[in-house]
C-alpha atoms as a PDB file:
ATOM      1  CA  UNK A   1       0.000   0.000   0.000  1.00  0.00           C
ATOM      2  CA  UNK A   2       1.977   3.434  -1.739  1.00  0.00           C
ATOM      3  CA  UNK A   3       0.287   5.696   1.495  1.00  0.00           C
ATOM      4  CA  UNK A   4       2.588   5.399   4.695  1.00  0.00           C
ATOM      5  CA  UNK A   5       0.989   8.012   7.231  1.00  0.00           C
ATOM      6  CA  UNK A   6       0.594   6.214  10.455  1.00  0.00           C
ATOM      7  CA  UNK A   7      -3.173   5.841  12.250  1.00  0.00           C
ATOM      8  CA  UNK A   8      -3.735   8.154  14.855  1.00  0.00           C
ATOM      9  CA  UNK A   9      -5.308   5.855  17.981  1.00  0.00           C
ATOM     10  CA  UNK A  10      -5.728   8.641  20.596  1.00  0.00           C
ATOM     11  CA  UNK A  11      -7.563  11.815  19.331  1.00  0.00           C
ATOM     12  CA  UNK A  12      -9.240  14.577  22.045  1.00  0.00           C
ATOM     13  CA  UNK A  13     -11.986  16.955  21.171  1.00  0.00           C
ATOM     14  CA  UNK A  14     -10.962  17.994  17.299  1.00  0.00           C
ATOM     15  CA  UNK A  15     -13.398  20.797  16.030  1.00  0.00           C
ATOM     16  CA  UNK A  16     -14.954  19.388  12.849  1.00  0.00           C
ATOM     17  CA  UNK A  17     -14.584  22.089   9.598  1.00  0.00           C
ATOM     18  CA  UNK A  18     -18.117  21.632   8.104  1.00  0.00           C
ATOM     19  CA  UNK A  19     -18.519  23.090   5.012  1.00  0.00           C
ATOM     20  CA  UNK A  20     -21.064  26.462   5.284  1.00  0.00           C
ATOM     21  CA  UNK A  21     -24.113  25.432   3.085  1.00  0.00           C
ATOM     22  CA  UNK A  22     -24.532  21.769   4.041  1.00  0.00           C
ATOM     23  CA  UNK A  23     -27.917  19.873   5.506  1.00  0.00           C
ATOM     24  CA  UNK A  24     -25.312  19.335   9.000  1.00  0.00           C
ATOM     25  CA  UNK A  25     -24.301  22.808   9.227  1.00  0.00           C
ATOM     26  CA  UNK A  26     -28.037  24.135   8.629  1.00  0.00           C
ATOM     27  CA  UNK A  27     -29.206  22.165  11.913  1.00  0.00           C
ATOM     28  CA  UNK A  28     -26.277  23.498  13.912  1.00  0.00           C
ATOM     29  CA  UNK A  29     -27.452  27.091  12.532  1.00  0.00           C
ATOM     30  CA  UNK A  30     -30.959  26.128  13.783  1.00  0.00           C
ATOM     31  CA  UNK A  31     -29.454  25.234  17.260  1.00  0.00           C
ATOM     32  CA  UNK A  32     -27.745  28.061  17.512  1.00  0.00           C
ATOM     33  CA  UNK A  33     -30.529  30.853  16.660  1.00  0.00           C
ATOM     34  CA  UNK A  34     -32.623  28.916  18.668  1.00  0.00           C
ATOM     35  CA  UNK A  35     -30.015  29.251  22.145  1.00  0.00           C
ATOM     36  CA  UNK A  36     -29.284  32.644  20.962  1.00  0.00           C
ATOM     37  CA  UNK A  37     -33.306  33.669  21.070  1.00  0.00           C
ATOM     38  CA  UNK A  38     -33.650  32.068  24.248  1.00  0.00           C
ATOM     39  CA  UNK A  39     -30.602  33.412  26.419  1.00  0.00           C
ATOM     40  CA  UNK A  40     -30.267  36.496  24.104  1.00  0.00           C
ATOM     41  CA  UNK A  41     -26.769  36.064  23.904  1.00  0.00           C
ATOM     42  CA  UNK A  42     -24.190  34.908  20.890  1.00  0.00           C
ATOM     43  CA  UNK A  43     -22.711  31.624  20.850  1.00  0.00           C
ATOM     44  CA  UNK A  44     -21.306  29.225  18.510  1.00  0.00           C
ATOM     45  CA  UNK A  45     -22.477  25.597  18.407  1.00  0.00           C
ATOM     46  CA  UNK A  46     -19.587  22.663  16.796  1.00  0.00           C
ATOM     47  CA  UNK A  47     -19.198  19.391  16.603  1.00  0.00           C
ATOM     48  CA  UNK A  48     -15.927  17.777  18.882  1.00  0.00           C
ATOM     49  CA  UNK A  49     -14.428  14.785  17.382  1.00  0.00           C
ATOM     50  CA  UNK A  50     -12.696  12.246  19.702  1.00  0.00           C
ATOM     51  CA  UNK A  51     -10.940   8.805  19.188  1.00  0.00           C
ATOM     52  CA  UNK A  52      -9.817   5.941  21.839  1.00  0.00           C
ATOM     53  CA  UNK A  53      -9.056   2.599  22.020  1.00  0.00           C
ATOM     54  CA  UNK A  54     -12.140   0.684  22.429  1.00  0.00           C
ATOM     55  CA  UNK A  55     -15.329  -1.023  21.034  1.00  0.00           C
ATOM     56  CA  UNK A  56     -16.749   2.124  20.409  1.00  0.00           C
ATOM     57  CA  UNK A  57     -13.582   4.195  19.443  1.00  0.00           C
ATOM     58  CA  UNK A  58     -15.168   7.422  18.009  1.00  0.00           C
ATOM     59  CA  UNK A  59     -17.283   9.929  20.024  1.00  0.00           C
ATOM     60  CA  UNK A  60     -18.706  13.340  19.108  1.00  0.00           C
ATOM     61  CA  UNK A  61     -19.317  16.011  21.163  1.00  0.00           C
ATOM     62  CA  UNK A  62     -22.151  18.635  19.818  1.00  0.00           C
ATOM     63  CA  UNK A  63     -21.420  21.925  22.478  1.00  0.00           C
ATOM     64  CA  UNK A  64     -22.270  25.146  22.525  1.00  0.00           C
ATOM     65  CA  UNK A  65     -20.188  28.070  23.728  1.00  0.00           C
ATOM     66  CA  UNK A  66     -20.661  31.131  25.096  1.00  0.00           C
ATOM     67  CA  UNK A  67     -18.955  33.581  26.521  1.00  0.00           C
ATOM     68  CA  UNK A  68     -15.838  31.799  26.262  1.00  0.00           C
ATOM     69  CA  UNK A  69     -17.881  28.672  28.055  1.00  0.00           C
ATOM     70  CA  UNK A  70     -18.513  25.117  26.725  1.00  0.00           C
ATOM     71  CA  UNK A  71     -21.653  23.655  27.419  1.00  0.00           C
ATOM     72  CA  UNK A  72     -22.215  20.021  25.930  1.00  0.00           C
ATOM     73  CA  UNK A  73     -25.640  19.562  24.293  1.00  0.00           C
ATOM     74  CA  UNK A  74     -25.304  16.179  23.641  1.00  0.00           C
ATOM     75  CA  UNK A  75     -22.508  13.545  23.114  1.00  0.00           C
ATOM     76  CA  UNK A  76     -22.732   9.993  20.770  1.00  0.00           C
ATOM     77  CA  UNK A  77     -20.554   6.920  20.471  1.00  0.00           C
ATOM     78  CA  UNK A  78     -19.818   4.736  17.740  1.00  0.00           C
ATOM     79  CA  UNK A  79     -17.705   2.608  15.519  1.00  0.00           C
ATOM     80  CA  UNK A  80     -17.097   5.027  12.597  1.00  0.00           C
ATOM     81  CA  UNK A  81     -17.278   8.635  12.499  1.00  0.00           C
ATOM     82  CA  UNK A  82     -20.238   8.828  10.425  1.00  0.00           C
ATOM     83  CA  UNK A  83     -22.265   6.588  12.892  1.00  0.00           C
ATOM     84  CA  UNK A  84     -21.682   9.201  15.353  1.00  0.00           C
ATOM     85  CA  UNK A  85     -22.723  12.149  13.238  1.00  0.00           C
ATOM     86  CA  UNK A  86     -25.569  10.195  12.171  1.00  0.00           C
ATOM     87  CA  UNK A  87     -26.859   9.795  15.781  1.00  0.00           C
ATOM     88  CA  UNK A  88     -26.613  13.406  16.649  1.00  0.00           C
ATOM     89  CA  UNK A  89     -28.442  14.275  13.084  1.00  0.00           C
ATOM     90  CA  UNK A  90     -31.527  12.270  14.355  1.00  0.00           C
ATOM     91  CA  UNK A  91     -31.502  13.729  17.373  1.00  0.00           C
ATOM     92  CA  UNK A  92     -31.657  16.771  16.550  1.00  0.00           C
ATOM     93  CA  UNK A  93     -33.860  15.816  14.137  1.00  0.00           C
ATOM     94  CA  UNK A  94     -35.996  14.873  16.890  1.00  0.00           C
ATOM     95  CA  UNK A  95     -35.535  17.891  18.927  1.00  0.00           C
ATOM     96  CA  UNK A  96     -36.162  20.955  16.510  1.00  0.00           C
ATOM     97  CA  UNK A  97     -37.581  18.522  13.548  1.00  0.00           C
ATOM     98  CA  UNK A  98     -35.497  20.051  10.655  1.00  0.00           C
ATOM     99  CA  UNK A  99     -34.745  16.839   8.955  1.00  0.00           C
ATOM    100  CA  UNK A 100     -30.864  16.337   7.346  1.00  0.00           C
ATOM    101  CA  UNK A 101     -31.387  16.596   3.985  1.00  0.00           C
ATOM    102  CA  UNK A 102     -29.437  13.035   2.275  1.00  0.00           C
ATOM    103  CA  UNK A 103     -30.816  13.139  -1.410  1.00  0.00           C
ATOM    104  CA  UNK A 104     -28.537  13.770  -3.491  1.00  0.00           C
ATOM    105  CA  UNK A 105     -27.594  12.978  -7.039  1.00  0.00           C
ATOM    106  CA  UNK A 106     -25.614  10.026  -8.093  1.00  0.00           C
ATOM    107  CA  UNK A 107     -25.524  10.073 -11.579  1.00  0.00           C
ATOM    108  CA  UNK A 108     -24.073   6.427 -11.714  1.00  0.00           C
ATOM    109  CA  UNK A 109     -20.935   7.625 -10.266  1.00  0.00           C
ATOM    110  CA  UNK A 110     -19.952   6.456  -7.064  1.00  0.00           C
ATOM    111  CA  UNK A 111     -16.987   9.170  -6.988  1.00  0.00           C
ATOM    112  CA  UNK A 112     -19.405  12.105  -7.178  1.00  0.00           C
ATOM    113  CA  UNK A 113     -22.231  10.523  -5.184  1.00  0.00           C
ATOM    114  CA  UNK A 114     -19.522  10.039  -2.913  1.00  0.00           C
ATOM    115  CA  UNK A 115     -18.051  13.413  -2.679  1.00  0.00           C
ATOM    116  CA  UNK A 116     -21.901  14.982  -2.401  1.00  0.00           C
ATOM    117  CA  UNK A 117     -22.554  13.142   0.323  1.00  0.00           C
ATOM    118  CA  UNK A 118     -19.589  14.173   2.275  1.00  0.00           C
ATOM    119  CA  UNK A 119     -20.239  17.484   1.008  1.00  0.00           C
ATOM    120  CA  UNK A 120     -23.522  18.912   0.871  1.00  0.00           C
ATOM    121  CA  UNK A 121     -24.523  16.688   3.436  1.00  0.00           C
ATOM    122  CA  UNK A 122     -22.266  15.836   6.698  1.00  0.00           C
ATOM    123  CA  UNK A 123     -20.101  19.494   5.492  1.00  0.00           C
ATOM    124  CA  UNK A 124     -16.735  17.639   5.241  1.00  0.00           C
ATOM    125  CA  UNK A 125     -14.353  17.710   2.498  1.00  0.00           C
ATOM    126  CA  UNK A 126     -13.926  14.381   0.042  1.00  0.00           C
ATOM    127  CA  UNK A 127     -10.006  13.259  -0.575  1.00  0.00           C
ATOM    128  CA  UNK A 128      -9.314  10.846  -2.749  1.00  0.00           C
ATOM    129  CA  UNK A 129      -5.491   9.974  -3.407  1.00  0.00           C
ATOM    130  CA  UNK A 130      -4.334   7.707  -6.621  1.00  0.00           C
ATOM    131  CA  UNK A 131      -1.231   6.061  -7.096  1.00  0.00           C
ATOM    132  CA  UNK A 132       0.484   4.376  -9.767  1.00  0.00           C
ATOM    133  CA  UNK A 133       2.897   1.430  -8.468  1.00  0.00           C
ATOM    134  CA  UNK A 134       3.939  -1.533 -10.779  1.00  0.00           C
ATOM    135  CA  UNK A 135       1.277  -0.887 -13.121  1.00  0.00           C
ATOM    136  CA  UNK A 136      -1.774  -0.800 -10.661  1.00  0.00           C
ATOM    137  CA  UNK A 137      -3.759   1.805  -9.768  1.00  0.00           C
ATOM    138  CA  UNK A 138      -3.970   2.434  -5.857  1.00  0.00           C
ATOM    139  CA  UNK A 139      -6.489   4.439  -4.755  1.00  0.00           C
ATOM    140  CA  UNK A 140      -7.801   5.747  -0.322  1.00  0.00           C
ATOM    141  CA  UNK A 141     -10.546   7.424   0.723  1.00  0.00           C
ATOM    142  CA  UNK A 142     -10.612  10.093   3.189  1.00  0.00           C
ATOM    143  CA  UNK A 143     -12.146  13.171   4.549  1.00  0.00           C
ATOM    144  CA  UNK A 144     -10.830  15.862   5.920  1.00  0.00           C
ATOM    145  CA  UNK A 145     -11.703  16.884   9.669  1.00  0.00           C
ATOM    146  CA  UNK A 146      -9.693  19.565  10.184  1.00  0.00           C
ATOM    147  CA  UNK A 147      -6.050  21.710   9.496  1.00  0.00           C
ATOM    148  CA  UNK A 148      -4.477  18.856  11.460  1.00  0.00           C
ATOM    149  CA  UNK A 149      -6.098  15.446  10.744  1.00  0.00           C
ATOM    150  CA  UNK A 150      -7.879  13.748   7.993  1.00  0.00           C
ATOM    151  CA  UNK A 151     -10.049  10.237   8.370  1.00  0.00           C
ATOM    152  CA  UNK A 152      -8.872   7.467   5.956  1.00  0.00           C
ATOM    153  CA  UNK A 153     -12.279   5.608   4.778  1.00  0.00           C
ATOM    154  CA  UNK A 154     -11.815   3.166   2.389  1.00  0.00           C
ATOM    155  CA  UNK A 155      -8.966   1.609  -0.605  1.00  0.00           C
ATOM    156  CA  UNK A 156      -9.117   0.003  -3.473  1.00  0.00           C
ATOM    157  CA  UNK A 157      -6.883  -0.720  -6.834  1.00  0.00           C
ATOM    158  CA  UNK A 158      -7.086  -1.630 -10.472  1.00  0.00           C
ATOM    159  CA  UNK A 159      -5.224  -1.773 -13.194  1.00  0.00           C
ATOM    160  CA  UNK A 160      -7.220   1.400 -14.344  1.00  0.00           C
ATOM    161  CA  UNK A 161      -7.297   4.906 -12.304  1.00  0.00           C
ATOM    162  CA  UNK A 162     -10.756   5.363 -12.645  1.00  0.00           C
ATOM    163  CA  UNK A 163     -12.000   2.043 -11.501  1.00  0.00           C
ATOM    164  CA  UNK A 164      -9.553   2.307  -8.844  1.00  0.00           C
ATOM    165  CA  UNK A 165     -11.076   5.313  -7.228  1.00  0.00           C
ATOM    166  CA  UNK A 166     -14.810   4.177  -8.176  1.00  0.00           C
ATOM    167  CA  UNK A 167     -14.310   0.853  -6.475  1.00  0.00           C
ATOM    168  CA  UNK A 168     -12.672   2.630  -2.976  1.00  0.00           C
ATOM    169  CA  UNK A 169     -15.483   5.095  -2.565  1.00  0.00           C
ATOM    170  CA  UNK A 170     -18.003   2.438  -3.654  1.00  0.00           C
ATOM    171  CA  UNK A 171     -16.594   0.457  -0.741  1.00  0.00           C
ATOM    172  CA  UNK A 172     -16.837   4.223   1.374  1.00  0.00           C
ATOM    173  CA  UNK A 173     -20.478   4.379   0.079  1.00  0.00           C
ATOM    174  CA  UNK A 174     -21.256   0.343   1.342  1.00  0.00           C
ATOM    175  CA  UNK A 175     -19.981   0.609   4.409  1.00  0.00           C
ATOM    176  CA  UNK A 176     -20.204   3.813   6.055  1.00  0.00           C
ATOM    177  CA  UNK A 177     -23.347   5.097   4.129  1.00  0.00           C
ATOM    178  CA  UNK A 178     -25.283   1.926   3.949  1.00  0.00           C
ATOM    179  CA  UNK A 179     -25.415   2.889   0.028  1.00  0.00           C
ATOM    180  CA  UNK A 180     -23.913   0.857  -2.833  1.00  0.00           C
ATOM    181  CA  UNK A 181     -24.169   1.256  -7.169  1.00  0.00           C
ATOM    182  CA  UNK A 182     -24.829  -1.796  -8.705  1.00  0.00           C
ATOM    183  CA  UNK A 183     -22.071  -1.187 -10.870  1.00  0.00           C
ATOM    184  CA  UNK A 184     -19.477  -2.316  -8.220  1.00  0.00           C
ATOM    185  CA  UNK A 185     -21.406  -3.903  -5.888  1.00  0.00           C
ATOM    186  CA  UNK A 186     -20.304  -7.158  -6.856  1.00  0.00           C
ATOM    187  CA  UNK A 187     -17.317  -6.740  -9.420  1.00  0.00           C
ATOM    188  CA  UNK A 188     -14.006  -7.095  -8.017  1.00  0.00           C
ATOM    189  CA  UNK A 189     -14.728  -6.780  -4.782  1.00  0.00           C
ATOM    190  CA  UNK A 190     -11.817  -8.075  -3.168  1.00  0.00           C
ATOM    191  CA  UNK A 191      -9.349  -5.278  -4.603  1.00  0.00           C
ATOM    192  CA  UNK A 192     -11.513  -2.536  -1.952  1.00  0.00           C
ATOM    193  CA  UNK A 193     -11.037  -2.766   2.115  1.00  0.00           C
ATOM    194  CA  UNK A 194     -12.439  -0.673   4.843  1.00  0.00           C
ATOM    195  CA  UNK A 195      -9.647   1.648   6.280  1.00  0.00           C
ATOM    196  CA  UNK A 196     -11.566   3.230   9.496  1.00  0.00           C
ATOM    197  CA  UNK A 197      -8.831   5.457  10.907  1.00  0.00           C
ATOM    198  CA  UNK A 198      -7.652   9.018  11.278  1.00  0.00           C
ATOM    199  CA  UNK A 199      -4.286  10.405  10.102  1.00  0.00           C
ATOM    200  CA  UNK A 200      -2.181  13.596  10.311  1.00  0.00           C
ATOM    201  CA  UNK A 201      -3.015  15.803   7.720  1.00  0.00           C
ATOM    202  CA  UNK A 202       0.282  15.929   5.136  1.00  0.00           C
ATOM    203  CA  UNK A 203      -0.578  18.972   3.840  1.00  0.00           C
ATOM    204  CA  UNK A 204      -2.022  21.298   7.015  1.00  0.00           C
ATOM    205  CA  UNK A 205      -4.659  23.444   6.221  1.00  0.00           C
ATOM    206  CA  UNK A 206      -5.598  21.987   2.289  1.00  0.00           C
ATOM    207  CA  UNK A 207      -8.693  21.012   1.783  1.00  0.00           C
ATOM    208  CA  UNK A 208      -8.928  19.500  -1.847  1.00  0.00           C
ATOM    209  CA  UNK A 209     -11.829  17.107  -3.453  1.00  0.00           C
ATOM    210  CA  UNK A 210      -9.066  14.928  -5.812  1.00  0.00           C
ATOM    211  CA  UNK A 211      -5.284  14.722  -5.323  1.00  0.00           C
ATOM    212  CA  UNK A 212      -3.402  12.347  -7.449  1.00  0.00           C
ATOM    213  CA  UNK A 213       0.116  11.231  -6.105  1.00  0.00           C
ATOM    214  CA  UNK A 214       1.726   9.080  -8.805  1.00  0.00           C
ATOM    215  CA  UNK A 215       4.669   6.852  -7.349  1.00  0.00           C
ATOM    216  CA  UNK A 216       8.217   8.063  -8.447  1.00  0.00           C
ATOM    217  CA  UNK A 217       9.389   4.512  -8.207  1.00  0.00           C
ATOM    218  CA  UNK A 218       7.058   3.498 -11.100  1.00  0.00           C
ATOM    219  CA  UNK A 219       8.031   3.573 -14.934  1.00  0.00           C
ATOM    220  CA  UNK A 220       4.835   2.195 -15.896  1.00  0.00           C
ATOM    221  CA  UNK A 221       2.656   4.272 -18.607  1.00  0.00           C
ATOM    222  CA  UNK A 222      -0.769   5.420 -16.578  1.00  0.00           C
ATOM    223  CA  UNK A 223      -3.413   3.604 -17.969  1.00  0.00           C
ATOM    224  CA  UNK A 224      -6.391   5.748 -16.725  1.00  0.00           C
END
């Protein structure tokens, strides 16, 4: 596997970067007019990312601060980050009953219904990386939390680029979204494996939707 960056095993309350016109970033909106109506004071409301060691490694934290003070709203557990932010969506869901909104279009891509899921709905930023290595195509899966870490979903290869990256965010879409294209639901699917782990951000600060890093040690003509 051509991508080397260790997984992080201990993370502690990591302020997600949700992107400003998603469905996740319109409820925390709604949470915080509604706070700021009702104690007539300015706040901010975020979402707190934390990893441990355990059976249910990830935890999210949904707080609200003001003046300079923290107040947790509500707080989830789970075994992939997206479990977690799918448990606070409901809730809230429940509480103010603005409902996430998850349609989006796939077009019979699984890279952009991928990437618009990530996007316009949870308000985190798709990364896929590609690498060429002894004539295969090697492709992970991540989004980015923040400036300092990113969360690895899913990888996959092929001989060709673009099935490569189709079959690792088809596995991304299976596994994490309960949400597969029938396409690559069945081909080939022992090149793709569930990563399920956060990493330091190589690049601090860069949010990007495609980066393509081909190996130096290959020769091999790109067959994309």
């Amino acid at each position: 596997m051509p991508f080397v960056e260790e997984a992080v095993l201990l993370v502690k309350d990591q302020k997600l970067s949700l992107d400003g016109n998603s469905s996740l970033h319109n409820l925390l909106h709604l949470i915080k007019t509604e706070i700021e109506i009702n104690t007539g004071k300015q706040c901010t409301v975020d979402l707190f990312a934390s990893l441990s060691v355990s059976p249910q490694p990830f935890s999210m934290e949904l707080a609200a601060t003001t003046d300079k003070k923290k107040v947790q709203l509500e707080s989830q557990t789970g075994t992939t980050l997206f479990d977690v932010l799918t448990k606070i969506s409901d809730n809230v869901t429940a509480e103010t009953g603005m409902k996430l909104q998850t349609d989006v279009s796939s077009d019979g891509d699984s890279v952009r219904y991928f990437s618009a899921l990530c996007t316009d709905v949870f308000g985190v930023s798709p990364l896929l990386e590609s690498s060429l290595n002894d004539g295969v195509w090697y492709t992970r899966v991540s989004v980015v939390v923040n400036s300092t870490y990113c969360y690895a979903l899913s990888y996959a290869s092929d001989a060709r680029k673009k099935d490569s990256q189709a079959r690792a965010a088809n596995m991304a879409l299976s596994f994490y979204f309960r949400k597969s294209l029938d396409l690559f639901r069945i081909k080939d699917c022992d090149t793709a494996s569930v990563l399920n782990y956060f990493f330091i951000a190589s690049e601090t600060g860069k949010q990007v939707s495609e980066k393509d890093a081909t190996s130096p040690e290959s020769t091999d003509t790109p067959n994309e």
